[in-house]
Protein backbone atom coordinates (compact mmCIF):
# COMPACT_ATOMS: atom_id res chain seq x y z
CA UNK A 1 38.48 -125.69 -28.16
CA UNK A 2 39.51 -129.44 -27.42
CA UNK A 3 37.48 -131.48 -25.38
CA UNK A 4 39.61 -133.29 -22.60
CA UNK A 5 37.04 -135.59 -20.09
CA UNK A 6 39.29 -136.69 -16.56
CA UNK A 7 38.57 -139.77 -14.67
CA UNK A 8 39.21 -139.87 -10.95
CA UNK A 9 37.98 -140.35 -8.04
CA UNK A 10 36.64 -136.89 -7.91
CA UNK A 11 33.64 -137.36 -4.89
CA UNK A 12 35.37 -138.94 -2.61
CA UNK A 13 35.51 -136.89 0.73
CA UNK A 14 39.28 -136.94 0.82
CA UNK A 15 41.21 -133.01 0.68
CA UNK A 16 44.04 -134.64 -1.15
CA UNK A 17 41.56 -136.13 -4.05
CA UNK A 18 38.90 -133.30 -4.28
CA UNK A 19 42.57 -130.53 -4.58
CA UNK A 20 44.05 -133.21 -7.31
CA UNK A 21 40.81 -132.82 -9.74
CA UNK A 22 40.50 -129.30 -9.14
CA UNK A 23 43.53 -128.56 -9.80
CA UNK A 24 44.05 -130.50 -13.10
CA UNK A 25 40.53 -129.10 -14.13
CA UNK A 26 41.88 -125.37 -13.63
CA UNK A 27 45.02 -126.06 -15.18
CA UNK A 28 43.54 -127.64 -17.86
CA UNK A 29 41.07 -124.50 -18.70
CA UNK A 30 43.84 -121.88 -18.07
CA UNK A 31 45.44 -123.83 -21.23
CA UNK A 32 42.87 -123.54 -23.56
CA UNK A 33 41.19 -126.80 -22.74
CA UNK A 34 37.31 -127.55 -22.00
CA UNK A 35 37.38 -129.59 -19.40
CA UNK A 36 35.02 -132.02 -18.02
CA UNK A 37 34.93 -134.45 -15.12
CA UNK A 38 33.88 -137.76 -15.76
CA UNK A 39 31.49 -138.42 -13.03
CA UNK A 40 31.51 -142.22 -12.21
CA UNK A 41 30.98 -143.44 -8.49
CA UNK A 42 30.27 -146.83 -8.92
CA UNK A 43 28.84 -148.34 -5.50
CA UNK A 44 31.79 -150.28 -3.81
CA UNK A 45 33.41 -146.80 -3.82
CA UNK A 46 30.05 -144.49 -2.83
CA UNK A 47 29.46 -147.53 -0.07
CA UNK A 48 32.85 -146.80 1.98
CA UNK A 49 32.03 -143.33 2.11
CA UNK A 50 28.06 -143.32 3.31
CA UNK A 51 27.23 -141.88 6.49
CA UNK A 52 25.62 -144.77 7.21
CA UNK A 53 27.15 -147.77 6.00
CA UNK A 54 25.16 -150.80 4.69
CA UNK A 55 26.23 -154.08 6.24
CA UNK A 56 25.01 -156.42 3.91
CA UNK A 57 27.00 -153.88 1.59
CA UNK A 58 30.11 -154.48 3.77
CA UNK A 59 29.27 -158.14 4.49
CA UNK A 60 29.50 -158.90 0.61
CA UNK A 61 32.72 -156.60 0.41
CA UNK A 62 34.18 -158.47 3.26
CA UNK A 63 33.35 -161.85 1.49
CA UNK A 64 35.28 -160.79 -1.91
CA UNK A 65 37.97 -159.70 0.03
CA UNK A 66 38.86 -162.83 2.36
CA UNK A 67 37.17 -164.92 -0.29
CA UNK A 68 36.10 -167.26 2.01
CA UNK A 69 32.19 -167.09 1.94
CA UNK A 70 31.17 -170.94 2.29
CA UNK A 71 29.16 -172.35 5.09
CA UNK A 72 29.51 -170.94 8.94
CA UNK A 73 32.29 -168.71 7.99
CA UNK A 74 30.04 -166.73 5.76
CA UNK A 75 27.76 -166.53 8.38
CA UNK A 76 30.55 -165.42 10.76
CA UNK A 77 31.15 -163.01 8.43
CA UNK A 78 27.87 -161.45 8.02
CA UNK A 79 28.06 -161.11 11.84
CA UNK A 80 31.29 -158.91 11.56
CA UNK A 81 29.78 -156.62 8.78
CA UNK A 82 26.81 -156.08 11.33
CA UNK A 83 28.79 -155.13 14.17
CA UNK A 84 31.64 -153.07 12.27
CA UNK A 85 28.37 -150.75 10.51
CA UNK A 86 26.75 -150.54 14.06
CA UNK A 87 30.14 -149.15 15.31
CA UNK A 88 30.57 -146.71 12.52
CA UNK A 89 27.26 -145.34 13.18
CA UNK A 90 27.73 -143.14 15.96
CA UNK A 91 29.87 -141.45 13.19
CA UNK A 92 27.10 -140.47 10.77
CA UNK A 93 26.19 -137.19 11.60
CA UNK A 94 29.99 -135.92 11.33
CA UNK A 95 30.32 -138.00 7.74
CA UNK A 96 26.66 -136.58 6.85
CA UNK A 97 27.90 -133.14 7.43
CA UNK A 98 31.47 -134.00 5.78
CA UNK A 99 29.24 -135.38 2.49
CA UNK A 100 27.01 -132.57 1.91
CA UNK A 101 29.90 -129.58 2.40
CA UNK A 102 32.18 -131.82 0.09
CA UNK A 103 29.12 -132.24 -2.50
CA UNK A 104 28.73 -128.73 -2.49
CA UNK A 105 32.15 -127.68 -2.82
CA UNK A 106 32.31 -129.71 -6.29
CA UNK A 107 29.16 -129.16 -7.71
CA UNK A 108 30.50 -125.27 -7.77
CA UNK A 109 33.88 -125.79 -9.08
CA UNK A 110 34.09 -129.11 -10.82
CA UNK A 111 31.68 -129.63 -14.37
CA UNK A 112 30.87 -133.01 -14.61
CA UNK A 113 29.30 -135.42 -17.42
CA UNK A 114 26.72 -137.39 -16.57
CA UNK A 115 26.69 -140.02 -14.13
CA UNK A 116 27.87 -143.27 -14.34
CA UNK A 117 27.41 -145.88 -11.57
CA UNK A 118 28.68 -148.68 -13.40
CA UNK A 119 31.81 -149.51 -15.62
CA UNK A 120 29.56 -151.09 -17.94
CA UNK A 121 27.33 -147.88 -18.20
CA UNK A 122 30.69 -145.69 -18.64
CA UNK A 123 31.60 -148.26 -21.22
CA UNK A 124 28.70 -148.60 -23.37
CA UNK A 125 28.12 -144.78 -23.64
CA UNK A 126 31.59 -142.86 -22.65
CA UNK A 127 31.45 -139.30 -22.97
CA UNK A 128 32.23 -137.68 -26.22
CA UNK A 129 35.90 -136.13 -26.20
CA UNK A 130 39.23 -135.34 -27.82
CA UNK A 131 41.37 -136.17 -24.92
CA UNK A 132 40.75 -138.56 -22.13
CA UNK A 133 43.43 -138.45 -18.71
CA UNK A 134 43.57 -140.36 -15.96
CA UNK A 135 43.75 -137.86 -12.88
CA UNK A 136 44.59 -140.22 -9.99
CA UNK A 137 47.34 -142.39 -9.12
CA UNK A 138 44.27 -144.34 -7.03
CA UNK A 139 42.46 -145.34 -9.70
CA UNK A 140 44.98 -148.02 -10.73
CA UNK A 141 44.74 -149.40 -6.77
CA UNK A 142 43.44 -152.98 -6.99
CA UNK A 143 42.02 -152.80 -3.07
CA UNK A 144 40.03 -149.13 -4.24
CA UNK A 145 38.50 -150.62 -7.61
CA UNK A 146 37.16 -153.22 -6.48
CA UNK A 147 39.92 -156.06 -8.27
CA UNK A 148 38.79 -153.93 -11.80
């Protein structure tokens, strides 16, 4: 049997995502195929989906993004991040919920390699495989990756 390993973003708590891997995983093993997810959530993209959301995390994000993170402006900034994860608070116990029913849903249908929170980790020891596909249109999104 040929070894095909996907990349996407496969944990995200989106419908539209979490259908997209499943799919290609199924379709992949109804054709012969052994199929495995490659199961890298670096932090940027695990950080925007936390029940409760870091704001230095955001502060730093926020800083990349505008890239203006010199004197009072980064302080202004900081401010922002503070008040923006105090905001999305009162949402945690919905996006809690949402994380562990999602969590569960793909640890039973989706088999996964090992975990990779970096690109470097991913990099320096990729899983072993025949074929390799890219399973998400989102993965070559500049503003998702990060700039990667």
């Amino acid at each position: 049997m040929k070894k095909v390993s996907i990349i996407t973003f496969h944990f995200v708590n989106n419908c539209g995502a979490v259908l997209q891997c499943l799919a290609t995983n199924e379709y992949l093993k109804e054709n012969g195929f052994d199929v495995k997810t490659i199961d890298y959530r670096p932090g940027y993209l695990r950080a925007s989906y936390d029940a409760f959301p870091n704001p230095l995390y955001n502060w730093k994000a926020r800083m990349r993004a505008t890239g203006d993170n010199k004197g009072f402006r980064k302080y202004l900034h900081l401010v922002k991040a503070i008040i923006y994860s105090l905001r999305q608070w009162k949402f945690a116990p919905y996006k809690y919920r949402q994380n562990v029913a999602f969590n569960s849903y793909l640890n039973r249908k989706v088999i996964t390699t090992r975990r990779y929170n970096t690109q470097i980790s991913l990099m320096k020891d990729p899983p072993e495989s025949e074929f390799y596909i890219c399973g998400s249109d989102q993965i070559w999104n500049k503003d998702i990756t990060n700039h990667v």
